[in-house]
Structure formats: C-alpha cells, structure tokens
Protein backbone atom coordinates (compact mmCIF):
# COMPACT_ATOMS: atom_id res chain seq x y z
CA UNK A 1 173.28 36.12 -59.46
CA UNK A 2 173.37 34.02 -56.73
CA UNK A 3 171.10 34.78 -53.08
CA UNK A 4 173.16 34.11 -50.22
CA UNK A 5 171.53 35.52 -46.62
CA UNK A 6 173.23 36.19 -43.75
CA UNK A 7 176.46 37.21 -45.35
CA UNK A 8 177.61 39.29 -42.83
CA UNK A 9 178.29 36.63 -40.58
CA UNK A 10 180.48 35.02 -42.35
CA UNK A 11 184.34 34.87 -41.08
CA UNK A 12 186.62 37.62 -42.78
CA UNK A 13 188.94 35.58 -43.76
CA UNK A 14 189.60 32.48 -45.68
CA UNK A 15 189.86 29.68 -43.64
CA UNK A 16 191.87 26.56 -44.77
CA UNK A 17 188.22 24.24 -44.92
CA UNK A 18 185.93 26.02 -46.78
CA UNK A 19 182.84 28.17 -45.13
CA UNK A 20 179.41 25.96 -45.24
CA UNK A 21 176.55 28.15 -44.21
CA UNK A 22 174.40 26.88 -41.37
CA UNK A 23 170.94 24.60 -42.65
CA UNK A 24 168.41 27.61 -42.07
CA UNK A 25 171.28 29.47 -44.77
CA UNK A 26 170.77 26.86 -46.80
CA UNK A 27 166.98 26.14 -46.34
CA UNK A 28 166.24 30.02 -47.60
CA UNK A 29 169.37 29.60 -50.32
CA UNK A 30 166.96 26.46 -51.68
CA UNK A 31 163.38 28.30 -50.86
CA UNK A 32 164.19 31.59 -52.25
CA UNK A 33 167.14 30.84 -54.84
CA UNK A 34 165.21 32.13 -57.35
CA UNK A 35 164.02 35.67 -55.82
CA UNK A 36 167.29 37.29 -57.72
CA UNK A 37 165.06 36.45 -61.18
CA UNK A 38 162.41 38.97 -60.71
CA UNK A 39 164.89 41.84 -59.96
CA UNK A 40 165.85 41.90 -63.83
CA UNK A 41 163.92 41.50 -67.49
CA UNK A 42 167.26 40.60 -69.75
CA UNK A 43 166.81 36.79 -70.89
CA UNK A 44 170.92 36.67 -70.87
CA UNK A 45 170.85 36.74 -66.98
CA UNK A 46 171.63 33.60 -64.75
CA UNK A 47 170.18 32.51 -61.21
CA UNK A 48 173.04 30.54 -59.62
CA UNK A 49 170.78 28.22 -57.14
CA UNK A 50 173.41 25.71 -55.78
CA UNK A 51 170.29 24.35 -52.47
CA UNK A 52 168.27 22.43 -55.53
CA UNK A 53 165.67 25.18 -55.82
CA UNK A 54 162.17 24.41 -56.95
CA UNK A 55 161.72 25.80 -60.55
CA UNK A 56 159.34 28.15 -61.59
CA UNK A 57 156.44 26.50 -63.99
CA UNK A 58 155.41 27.70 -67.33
CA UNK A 59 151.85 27.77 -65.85
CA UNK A 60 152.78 30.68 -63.64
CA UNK A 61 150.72 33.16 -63.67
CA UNK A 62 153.83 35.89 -64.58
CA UNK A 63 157.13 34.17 -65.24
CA UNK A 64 160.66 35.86 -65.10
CA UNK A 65 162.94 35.81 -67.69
CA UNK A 66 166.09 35.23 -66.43
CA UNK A 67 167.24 31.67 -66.54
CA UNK A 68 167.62 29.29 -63.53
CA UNK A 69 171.61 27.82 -64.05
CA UNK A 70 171.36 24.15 -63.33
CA UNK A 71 173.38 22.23 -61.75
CA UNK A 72 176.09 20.79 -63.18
CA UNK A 73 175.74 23.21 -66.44
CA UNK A 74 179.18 23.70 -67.58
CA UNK A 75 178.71 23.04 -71.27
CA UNK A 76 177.50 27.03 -70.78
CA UNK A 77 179.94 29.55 -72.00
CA UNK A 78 180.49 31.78 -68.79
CA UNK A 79 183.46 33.33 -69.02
CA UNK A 80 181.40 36.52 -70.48
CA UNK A 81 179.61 36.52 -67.18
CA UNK A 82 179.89 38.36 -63.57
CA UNK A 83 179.18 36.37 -60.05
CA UNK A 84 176.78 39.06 -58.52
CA UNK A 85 176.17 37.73 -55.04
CA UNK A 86 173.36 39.13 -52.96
CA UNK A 87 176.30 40.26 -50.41
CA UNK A 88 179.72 40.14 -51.27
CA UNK A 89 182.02 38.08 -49.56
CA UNK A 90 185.55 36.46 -50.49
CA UNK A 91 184.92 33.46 -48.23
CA UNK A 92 181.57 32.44 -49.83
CA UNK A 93 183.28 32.92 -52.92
CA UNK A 94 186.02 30.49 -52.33
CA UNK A 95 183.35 28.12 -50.82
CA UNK A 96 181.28 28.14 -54.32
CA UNK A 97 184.56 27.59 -56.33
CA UNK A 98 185.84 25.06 -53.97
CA UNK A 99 182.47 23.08 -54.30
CA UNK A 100 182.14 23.82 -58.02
CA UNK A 101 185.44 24.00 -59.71
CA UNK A 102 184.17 25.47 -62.74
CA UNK A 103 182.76 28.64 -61.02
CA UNK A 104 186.77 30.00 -61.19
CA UNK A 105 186.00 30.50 -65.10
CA UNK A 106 183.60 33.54 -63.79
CA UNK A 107 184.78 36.81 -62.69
CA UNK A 108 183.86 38.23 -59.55
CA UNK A 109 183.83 41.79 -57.92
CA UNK A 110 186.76 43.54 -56.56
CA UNK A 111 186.38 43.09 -52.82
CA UNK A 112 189.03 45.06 -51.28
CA UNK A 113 189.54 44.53 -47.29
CA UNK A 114 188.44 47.87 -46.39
CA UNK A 115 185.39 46.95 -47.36
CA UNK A 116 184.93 44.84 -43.87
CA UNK A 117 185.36 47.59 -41.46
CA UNK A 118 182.81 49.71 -43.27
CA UNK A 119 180.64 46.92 -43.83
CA UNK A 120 180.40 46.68 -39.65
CA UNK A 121 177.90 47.88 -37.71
CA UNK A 122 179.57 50.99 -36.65
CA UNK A 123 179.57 52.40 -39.93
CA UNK A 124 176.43 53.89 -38.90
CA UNK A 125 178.25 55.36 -35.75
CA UNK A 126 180.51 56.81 -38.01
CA UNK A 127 177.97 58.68 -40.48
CA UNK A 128 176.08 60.14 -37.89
CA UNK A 129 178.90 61.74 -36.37
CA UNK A 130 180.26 62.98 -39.97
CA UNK A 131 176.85 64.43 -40.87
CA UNK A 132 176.07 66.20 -37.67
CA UNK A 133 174.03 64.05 -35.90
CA UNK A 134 176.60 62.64 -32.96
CA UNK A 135 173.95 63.14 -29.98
CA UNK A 136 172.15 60.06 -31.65
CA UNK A 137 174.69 58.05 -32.49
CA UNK A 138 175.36 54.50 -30.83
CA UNK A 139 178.12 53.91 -28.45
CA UNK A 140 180.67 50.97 -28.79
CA UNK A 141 182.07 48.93 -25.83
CA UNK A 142 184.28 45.96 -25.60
CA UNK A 143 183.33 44.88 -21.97
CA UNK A 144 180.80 44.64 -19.91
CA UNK A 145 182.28 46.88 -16.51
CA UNK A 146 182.85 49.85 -19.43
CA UNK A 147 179.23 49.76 -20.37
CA UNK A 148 177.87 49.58 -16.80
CA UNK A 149 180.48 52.45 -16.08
CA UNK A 150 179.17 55.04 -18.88
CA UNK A 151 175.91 53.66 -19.01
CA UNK A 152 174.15 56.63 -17.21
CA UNK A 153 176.93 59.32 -18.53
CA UNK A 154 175.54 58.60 -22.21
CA UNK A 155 172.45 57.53 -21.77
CA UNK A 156 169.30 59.10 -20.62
CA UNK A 157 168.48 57.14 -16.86
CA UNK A 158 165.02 56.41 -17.89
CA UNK A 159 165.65 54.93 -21.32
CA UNK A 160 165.37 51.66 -22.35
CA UNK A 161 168.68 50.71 -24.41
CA UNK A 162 169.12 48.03 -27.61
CA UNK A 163 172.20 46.67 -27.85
CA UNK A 164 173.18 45.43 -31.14
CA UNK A 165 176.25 42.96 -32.62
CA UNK A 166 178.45 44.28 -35.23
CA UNK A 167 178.10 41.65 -37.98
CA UNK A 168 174.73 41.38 -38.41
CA UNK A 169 171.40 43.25 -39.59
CA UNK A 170 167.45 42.78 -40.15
CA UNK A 171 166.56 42.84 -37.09
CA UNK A 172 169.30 39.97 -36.07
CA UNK A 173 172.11 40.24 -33.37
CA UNK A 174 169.65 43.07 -31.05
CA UNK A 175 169.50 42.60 -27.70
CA UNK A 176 167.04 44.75 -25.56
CA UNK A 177 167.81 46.06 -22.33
CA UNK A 178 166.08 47.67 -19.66
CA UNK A 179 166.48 51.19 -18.13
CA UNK A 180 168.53 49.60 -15.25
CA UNK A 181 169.84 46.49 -16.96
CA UNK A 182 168.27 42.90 -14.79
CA UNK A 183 171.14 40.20 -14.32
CA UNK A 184 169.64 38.21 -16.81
CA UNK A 185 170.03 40.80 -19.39
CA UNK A 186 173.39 41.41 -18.90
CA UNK A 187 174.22 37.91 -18.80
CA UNK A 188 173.18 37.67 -22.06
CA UNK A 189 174.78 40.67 -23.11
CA UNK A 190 178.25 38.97 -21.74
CA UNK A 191 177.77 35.75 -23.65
CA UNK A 192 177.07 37.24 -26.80
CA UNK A 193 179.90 39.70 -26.16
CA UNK A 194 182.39 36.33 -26.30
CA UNK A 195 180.95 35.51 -29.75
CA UNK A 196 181.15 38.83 -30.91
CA UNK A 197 183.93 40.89 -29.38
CA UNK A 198 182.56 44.36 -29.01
CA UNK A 199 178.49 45.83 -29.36
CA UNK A 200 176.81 48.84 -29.68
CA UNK A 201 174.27 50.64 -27.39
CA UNK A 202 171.90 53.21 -28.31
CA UNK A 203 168.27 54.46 -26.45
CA UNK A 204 165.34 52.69 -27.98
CA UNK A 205 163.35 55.08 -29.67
CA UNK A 206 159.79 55.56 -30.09
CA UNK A 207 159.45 54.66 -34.00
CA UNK A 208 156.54 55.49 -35.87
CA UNK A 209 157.38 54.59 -39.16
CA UNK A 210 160.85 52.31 -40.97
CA UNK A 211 162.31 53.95 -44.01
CA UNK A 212 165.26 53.06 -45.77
CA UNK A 213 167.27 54.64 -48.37
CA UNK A 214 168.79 52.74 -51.19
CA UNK A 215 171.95 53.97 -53.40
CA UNK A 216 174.20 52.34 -56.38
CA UNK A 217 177.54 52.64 -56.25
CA UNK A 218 179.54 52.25 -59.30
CA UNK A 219 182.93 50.90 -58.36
CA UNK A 220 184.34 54.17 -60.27
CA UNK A 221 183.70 57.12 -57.63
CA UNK A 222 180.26 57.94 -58.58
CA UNK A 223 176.84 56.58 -55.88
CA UNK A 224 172.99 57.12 -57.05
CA UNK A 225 170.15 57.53 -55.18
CA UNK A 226 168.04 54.40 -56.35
CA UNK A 227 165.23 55.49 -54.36
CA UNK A 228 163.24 55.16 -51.11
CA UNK A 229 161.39 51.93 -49.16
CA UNK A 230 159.07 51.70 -46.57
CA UNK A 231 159.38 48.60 -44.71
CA UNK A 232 157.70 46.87 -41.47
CA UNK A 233 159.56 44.95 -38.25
CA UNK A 234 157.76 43.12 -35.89
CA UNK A 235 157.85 44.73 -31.69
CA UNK A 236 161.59 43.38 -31.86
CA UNK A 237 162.62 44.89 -34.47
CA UNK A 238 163.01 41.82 -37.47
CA UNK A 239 161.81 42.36 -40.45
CA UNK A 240 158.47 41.53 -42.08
CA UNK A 241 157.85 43.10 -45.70
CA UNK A 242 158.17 46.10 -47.69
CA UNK A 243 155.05 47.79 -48.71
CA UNK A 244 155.10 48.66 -52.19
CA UNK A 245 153.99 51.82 -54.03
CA UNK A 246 155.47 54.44 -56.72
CA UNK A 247 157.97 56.38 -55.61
CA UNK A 248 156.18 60.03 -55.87
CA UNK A 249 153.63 58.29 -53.30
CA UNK A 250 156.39 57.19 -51.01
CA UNK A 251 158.02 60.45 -51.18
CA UNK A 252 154.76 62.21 -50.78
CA UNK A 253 153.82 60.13 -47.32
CA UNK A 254 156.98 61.44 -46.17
CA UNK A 255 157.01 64.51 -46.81
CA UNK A 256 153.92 64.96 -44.89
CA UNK A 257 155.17 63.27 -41.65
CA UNK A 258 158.47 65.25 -41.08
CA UNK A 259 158.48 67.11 -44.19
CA UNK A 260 160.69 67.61 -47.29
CA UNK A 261 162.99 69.57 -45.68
CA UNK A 262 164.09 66.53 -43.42
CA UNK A 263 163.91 63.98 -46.00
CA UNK A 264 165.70 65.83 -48.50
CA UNK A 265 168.88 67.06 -46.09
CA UNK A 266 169.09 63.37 -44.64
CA UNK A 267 169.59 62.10 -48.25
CA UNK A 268 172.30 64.76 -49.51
CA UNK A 269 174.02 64.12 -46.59
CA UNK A 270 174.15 60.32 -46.39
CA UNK A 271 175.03 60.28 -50.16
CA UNK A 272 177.94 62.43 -49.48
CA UNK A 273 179.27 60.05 -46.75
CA UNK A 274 178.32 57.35 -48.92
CA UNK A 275 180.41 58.92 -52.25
CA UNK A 276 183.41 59.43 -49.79
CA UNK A 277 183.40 56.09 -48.09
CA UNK A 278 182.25 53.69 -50.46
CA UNK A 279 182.24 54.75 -54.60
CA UNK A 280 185.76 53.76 -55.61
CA UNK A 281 185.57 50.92 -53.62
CA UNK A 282 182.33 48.83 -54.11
CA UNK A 283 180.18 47.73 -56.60
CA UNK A 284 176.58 47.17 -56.16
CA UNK A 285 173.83 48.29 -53.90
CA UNK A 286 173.74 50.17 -50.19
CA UNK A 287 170.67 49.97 -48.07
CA UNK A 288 170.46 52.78 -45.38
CA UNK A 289 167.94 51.88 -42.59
CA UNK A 290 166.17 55.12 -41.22
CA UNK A 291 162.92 55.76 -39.07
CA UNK A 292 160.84 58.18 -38.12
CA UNK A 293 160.46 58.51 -34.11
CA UNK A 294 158.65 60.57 -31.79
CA UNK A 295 160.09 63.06 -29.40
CA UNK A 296 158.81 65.40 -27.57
CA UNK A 297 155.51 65.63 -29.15
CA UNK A 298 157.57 66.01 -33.01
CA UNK A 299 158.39 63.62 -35.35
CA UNK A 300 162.06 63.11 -36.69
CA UNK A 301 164.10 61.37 -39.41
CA UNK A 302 166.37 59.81 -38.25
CA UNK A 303 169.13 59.56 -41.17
CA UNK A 304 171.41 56.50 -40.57
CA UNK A 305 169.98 53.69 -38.41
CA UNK A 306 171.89 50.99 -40.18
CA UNK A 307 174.64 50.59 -43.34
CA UNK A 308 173.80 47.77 -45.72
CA UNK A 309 176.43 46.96 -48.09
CA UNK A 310 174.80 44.55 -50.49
CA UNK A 311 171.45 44.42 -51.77
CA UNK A 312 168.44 44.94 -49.50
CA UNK A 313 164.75 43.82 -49.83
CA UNK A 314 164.21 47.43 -50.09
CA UNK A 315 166.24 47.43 -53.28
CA UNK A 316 164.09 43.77 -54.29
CA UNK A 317 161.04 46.38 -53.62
CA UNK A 318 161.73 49.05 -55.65
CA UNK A 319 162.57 46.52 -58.86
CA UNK A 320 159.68 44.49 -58.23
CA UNK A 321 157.54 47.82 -58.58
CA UNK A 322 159.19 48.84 -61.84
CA UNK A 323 159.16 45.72 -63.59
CA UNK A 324 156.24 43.57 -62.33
CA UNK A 325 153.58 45.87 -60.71
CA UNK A 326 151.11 48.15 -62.51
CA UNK A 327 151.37 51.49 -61.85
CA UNK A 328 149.83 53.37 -59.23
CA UNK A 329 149.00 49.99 -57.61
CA UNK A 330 149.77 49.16 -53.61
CA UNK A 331 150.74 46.47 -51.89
CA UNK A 332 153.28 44.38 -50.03
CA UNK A 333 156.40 42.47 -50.89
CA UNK A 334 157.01 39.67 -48.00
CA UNK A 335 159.64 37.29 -47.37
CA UNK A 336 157.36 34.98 -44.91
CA UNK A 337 158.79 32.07 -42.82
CA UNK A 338 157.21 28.84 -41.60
CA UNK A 339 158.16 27.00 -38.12
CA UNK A 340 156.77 23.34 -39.71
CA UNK A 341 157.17 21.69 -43.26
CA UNK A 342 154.29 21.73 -45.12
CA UNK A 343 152.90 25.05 -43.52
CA UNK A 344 154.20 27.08 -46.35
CA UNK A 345 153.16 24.72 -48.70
CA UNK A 346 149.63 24.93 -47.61
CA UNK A 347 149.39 28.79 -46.67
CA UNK A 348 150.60 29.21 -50.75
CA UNK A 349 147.97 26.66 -51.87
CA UNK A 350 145.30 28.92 -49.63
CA UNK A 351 146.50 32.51 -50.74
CA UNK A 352 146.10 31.54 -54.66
CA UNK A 353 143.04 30.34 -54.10
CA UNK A 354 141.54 33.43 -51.83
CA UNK A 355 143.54 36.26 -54.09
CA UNK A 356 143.70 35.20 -57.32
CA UNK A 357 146.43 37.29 -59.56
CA UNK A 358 145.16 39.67 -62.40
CA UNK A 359 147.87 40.20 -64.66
CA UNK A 360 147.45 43.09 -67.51
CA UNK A 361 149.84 43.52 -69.93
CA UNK A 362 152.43 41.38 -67.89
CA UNK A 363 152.21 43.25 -64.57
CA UNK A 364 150.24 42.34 -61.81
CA UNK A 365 147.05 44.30 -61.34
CA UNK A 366 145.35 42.79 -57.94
CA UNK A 367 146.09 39.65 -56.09
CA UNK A 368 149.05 36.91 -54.67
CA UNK A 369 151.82 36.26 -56.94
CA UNK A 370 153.90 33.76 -55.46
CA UNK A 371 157.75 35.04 -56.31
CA UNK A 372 159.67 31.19 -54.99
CA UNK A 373 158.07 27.93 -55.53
CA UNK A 374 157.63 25.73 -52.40
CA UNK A 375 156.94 22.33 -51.67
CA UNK A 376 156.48 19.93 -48.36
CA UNK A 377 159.83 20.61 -47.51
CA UNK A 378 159.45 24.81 -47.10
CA UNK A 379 160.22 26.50 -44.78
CA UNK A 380 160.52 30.14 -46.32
CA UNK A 381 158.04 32.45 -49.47
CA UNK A 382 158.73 35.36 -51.19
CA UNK A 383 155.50 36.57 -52.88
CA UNK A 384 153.90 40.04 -53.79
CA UNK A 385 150.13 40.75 -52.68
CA UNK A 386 148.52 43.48 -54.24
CA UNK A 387 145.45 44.72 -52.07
CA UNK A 388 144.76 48.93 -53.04
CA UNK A 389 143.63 50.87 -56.24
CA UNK A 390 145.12 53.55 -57.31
C-alpha cells in the first residue's frame, strides 16, 4: 500500500510531464509512509514508501508486520501483488510508474472516469437531496454576482455561511463567510474561485459533536458498513484526531445524543445511495463525514456532510482498535504536525518518556505508541495515546 495525501487535488487527467506532489505531500509521504502498516496483521503485505521513510526498529515497543518495500527492491516477485493507494488516482499512478519503471509489473484498481465527478464535493449535495434531506444541502455557484444574487433567497439573513472547494476535504479548501459577506471575504472567495472553477455554500451550523461513517465497497455491487468514528476539528474545521473506543461504546454515545432512531435511518439511507452510486464501480473504502448540530434547542444528525472516496483516518481508527488496542480501552489516534524541524522529534522523545506504553498480549494497554518514526527533519506523527480504563 502506498500513503499518498491530498489526492484529491491532483489534476484529472494525465498530463504529458508527470504529476510531482508539492514538498508538504512529500514531507507527510516520508513522515507517515509507514502508517498503512498498522492497518493490517498479514506478514505478505508491502508498504510502498517512495519519500525515504524512517524505519520502524525492532526495539519498538509493538512492531507491525507488514514489510516496508525498499527502494530499489525489484529482485521481489510482485506481479502477485495489488497497488492499494490511500486514494486512488490514475495520475499518481502514472507518476509512480514513470519514476519507477518496475511498478508497471503490479496491477492496479479499475479507476473508471465516473469515479471523478462522484469523488467531488457535490456528491454530498447530491445524497442529501436523494435521501430527503434537500433543505440542508449546499448550494453550488460558478460566479461570484450568482452567489451575491441568491445569497439571501437560500440562505437564512442572519447565518454565517462556509464556502467550500470541490476537490478537497479535512478541513482544506473552506472558506468562512460572514452573514453579510466583508469585501475582503469575497475577494478571497473570487481568487480561489479562479483556481477552482465553481464552490459550494452552506449555513455554518452549530456542531456539537463530528461523526463519520465508514463503508467497503467491493468493486462487484455489494458496500458494508465498516463501522462508525468519532473525530475532532479544530474552530476551522481541520482535522485533529480520532478518539478511539469499541464500537458498542461509540454507538452507545450516540444513541444517547440524538438517538437510535436517527443514527440508524441516516446509515440505511446513505448505504443505499452509496450501493447505487458507487459498488460496481470502486474498490476500497468511503468515509462519510456527519455531525451532530444544535437547532432550536434539539440536537440532529446530520447524515452526509462530506463523501470520501478512499480511505479515511476514521477507517485507520477503527483498524487500529481491532488489531492493536485492548479491548474496552479509550483513547486517541492523532496525526500531529510540527511548524519547525526538530519539534516533532523532541515532543516524541517527551511523550515516551511521560506515557510510557504497556503492551499485554501484543495490544496496547495504557500509554504513547508512536505509529511513524521521526527524526530532525519531521515535520508530521502519527501515534496512538491511550489515557481511560475500561
């Protein structure tokens, strides 16, 4: 498997150089290269880091056992295996093969062009309106004078707004706006509307709580329910960790904040859309961002914030629970970055020295576990820190 961020922005279509990823793409392809490892327990498995990533010592306190593929390793016979990419894309395909010829001798995913449009933001748009739920669904415009023309026949004249860009997601490409929009807002609205060609609008809600709701689809026609996440964003909306916890307590803490009722309607639903729009095209993992907000004194779910097609650090969450945390256990799972090298270096050195791990029986009972090595040179951690009993 190989961890490439920031997919989405990628061009759609092969262009005759090949696509190199920006340095902070390539910075958290070397830092956290090696996060795919702990999402699986078969030895057979591969971690395609092609960024030079740090390599996880045999005095680690747990170690994963999928392999790190070095680089050049091409006495390896591959042509067994499947390039699972963290987000498909054609055009980061071609890159790898352009840059390492013998990458063509691995199969890839069917990635069929349909897949772009419902990979886009307004995917989301779209689901709402199928399931029922059009009156909170986010408006598309593709200029400036049609927004400032509907803005008060959609949208409530007292509410904030949050524009968001269609090819991009965790808390990336949002732009907040006031109830009456300042000049310098909707200058910056305008020049990211040149970059991007069209953006969404939708009132900023009053969210208590970030949800998400992850499915597998098999390529064949058939999409699972993995199972649910609980995640945390900063006051702009980016995103900071997952807390981690079984899944009857997840399921449990929402049931008693809009109860299972909401929960359970929201996910037949979804899944429906999902099965219809994605199972006999895709194969791999779908994130579905959700929240619960506050209106009018009640709390709702709402079902379909944002579409992820690829895997989430929801998914990472609930895999990390099942194969690396004890049971009943709670905690977080973080993906932390640092503005200055060395920073990370030094905050690791200072967590594994305050919270020591205790493993039992190969799963982590209390304390830091470092998931990515790091080194002067870091700028980005994954790690798990266990902090509640039972």
């Amino acid at each position: 498997m190989l961890f490439n961020p920031g997919h989405e922005m990628v061009p759609e279509i092969i262009g005759k150089k090949p696509y190199v990823p920006p340095p902070v793409v390539r910075s958290m392809m070397r830092d956290l290269g090696l996060l795919p490892a702990w999402l699986t327990k078969s030895e057979q498995d591969f971690v395609f880091c092609p960024e030079k990533t740090l390599p996880i010592p045999d005095t680690h306190p747990l170690k994963p056992e999928a392999r790190l593929l070095q680089i050049p390793d091409t006495a390896l016979p591959l042509n067994d295996y499947t390039l699972d990419m963290w987000g498909q894309s054609p055009v980061w395909l071609a890159a790898l093969q352009h840059r390492f010829p013998w990458l063509s001798t691995v199969s890839a995913p069917y990635y069929p062009h349909e897949l772009y449009e419902r990979s886009h933001r307004c995917e989301a748009a779209r689901c709402l309106e199928a399931i029922g739920h059009s009156e909170i669904a986010a408006h598309w415009f593709t200029s400036i004078d049609d927004f400032l023309k509907e803005r008060y026949h959609c949208f409530p004249p007292d509410s904030a707004l949050l524009a968001k860009l269609p090819s991009s997601s965790s808390g990336r490409g949002l732009i907040w706006l006031s109830s009456s929009p300042t000049d310098d807002e909707i200058d910056l609205l305008t020049k990211a509307l040149r970059r991007a060609g069209s953006f969404s609008v939708e009132p900023v809600l009053d969210v208590r709580q970030d949800w998400a709701a992850e499915f597998y689809s098999d390529g064949k026609g058939k999409l699972y329910f993995v199972g649910w996440s609980r995640f945390d964003t900063n006051r702009w909306g980016a995103y900071l960790g997952n807390r981690l916890a079984t899944q009857t307590d997840l399921v449990a803490e929402l049931t008693q904040t809009v109860g299972a009722q909401a929960h359970e309607e929201a996910i037949a639903s979804v899944k429906d859309y999902l099965r219809e729009r994605f199972a006999s095209l895709y194969t791999g993992y779908i994130g579905v961002d959700m929240a619960v907000y506050a209106e009018r004194d009640s709390l709702f779910l709402h079902p379909c914030i944002e579409i992820n097609v690829r895997y989430t650090m929801g998914v990472a969450a609930i895999l990390l629970y099942d194969l690396w945390i004890e049971k009943g256990r709670r905690g977080v799972f973080e993906v932390k970055s640092f503005r200055t090298e060395g920073e990370a270096h030094e905050w690791d050195s200072m967590m594994q020295c305050s919270h020591p791990p205790l493993i039992m029986d190969g799963r982590l009972r209390a304390g830091y576990l470092p998931l990515t090595i790091t080194d002067r040179s870091s700028r980005f951690l994954a790690y798990l820190l266990i902090t509640e009993d039972r």
